[in-house]
PDB file of N, CA and C in Angstrom:
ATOM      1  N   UNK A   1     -21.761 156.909 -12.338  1.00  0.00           N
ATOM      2  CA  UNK A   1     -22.944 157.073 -13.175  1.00  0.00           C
ATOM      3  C   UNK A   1     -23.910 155.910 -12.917  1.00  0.00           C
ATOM      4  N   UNK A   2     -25.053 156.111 -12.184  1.00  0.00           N
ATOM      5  CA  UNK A   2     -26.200 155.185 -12.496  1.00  0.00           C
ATOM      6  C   UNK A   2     -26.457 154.625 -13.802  1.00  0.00           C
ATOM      7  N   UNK A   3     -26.511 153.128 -13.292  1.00  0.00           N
ATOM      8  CA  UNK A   3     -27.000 152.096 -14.934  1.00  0.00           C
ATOM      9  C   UNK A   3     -28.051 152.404 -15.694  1.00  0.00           C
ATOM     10  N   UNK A   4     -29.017 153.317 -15.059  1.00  0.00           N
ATOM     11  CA  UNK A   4     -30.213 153.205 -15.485  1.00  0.00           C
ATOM     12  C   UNK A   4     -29.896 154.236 -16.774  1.00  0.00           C
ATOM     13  N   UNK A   5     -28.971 155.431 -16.589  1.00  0.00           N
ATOM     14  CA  UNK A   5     -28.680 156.495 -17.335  1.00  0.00           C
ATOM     15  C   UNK A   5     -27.306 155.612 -18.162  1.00  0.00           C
ATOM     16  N   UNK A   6     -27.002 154.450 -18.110  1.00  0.00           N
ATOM     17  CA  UNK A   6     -26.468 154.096 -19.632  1.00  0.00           C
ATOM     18  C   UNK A   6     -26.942 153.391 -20.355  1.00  0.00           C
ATOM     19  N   UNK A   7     -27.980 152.666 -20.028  1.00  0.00           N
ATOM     20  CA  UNK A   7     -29.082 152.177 -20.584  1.00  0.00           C
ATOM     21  C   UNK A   7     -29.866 153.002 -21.586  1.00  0.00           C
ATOM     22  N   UNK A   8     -30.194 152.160 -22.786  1.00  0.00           N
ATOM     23  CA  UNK A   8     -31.120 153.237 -23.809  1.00  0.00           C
ATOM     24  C   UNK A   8     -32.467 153.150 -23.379  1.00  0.00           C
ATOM     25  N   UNK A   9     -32.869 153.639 -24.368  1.00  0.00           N
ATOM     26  CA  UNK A   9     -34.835 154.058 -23.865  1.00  0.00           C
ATOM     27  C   UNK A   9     -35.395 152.489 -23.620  1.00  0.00           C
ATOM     28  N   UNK A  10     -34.994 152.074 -24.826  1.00  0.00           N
ATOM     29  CA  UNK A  10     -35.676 150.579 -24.680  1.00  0.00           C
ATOM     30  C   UNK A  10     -35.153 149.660 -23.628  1.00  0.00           C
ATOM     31  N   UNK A  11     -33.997 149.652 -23.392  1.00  0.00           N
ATOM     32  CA  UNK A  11     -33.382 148.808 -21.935  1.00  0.00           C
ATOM     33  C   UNK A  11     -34.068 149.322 -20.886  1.00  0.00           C
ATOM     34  N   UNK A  12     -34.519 150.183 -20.748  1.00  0.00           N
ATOM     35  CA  UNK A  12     -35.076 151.119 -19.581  1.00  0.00           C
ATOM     36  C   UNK A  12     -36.193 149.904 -19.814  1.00  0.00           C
ATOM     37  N   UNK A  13     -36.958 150.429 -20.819  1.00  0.00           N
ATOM     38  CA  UNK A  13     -38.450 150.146 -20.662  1.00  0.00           C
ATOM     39  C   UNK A  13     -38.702 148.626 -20.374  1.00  0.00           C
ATOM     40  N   UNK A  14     -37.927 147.700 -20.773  1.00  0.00           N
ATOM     41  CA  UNK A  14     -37.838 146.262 -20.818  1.00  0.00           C
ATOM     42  C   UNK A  14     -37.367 146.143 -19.029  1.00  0.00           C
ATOM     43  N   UNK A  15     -36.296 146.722 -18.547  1.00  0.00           N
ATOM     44  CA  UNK A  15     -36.281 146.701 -17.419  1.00  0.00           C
ATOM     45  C   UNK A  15     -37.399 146.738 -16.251  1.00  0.00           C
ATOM     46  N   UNK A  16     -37.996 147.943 -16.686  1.00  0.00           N
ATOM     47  CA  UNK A  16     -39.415 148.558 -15.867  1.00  0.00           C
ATOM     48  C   UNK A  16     -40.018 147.381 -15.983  1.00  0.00           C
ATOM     49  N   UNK A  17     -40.534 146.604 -16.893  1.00  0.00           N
ATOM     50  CA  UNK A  17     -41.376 145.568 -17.126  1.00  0.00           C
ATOM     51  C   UNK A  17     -41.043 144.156 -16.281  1.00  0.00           C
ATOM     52  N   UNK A  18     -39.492 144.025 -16.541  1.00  0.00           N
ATOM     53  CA  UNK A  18     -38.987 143.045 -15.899  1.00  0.00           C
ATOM     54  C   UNK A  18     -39.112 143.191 -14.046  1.00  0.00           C
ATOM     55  N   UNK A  19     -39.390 144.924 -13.823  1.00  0.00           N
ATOM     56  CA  UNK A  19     -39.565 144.991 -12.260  1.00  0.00           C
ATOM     57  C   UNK A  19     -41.169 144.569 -12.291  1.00  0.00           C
ATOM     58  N   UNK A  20     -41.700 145.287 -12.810  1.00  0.00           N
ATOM     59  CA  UNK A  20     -43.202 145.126 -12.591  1.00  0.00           C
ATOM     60  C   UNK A  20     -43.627 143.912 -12.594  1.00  0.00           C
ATOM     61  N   UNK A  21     -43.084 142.704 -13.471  1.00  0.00           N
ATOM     62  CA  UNK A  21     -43.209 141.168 -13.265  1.00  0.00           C
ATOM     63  C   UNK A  21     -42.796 140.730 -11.954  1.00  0.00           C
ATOM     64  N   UNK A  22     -41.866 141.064 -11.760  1.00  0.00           N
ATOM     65  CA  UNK A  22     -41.205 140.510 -10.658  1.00  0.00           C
ATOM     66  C   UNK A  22     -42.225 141.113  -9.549  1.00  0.00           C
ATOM     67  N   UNK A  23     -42.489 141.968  -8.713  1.00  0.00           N
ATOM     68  CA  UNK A  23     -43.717 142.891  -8.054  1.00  0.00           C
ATOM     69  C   UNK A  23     -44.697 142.364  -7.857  1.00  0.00           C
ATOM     70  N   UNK A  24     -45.225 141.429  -9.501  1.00  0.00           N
ATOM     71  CA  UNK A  24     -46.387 141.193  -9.213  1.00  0.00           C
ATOM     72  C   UNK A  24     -46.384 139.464  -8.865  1.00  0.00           C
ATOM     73  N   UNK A  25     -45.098 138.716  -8.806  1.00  0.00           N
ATOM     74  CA  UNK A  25     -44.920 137.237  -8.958  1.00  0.00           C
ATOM     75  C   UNK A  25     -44.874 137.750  -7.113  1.00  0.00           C
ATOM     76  N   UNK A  26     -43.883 138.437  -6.680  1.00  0.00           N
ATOM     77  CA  UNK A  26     -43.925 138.312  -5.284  1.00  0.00           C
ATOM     78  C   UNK A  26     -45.256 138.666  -4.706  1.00  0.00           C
ATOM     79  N   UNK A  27     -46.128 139.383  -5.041  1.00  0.00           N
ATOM     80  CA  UNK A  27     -47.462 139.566  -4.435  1.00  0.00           C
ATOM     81  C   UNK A  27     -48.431 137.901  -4.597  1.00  0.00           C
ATOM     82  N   UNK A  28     -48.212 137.704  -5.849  1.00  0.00           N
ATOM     83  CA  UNK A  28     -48.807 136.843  -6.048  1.00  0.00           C
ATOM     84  C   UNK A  28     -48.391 135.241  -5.009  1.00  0.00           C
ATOM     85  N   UNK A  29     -47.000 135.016  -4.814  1.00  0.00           N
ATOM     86  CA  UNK A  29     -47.075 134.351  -3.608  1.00  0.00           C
ATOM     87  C   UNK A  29     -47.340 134.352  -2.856  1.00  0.00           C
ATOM     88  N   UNK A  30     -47.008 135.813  -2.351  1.00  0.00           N
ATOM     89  CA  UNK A  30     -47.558 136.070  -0.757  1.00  0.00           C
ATOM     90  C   UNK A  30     -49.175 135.665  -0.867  1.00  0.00           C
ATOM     91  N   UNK A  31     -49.987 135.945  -1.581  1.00  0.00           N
ATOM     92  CA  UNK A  31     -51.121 135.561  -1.478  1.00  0.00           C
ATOM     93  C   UNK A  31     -51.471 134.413  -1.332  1.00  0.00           C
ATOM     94  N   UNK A  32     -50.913 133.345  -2.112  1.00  0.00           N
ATOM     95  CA  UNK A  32     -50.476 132.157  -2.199  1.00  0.00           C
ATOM     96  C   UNK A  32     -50.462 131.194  -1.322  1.00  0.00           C
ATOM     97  N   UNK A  33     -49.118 131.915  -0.692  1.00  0.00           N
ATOM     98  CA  UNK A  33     -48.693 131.752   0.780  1.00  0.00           C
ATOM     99  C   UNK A  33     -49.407 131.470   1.956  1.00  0.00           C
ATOM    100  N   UNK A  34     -50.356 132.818   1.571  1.00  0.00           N
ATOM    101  CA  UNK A  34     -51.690 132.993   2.768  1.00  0.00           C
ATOM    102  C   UNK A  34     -52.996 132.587   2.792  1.00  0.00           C
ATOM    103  N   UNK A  35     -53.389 131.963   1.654  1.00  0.00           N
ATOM    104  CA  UNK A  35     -54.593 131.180   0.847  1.00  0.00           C
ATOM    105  C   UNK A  35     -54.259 129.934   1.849  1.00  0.00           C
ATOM    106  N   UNK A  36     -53.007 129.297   1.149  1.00  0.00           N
ATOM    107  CA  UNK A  36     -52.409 128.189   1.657  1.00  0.00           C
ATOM    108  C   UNK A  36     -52.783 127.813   3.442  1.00  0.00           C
ATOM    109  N   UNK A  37     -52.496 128.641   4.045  1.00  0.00           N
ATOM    110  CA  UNK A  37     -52.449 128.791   5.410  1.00  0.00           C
ATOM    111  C   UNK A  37     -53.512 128.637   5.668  1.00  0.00           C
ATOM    112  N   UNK A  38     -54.262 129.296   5.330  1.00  0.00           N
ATOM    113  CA  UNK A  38     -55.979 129.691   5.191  1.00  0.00           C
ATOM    114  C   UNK A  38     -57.066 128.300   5.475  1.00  0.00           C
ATOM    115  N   UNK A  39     -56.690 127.539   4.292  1.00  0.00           N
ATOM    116  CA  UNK A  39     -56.859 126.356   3.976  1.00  0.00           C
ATOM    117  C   UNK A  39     -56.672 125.182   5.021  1.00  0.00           C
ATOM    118  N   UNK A  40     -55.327 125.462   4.886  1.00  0.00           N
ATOM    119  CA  UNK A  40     -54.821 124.080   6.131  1.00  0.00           C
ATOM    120  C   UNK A  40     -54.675 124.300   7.427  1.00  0.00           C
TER     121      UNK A  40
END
């Protein structure tokens, strides 16, 4: 059985959020990353 299906509604939704943070911290380095480069 997938975790996602023993998880309740709200673990779900807190999850989703916890991906979507994460998604947007790695974009946000990479940009970071490449600003950086940019620069020096």
């Amino acid at each position: 059985m997938p975790l996602s299906s023993q998880l309740s509604r709200r673990e779900r939704q807190i999850m989703d959020i916890v991906y979507e943070l994460g998604e947007a911290s790695a974009k946000d380095m990479k940009a970071h990353h490449y600003l950086m480069h940019k620069i020096c």
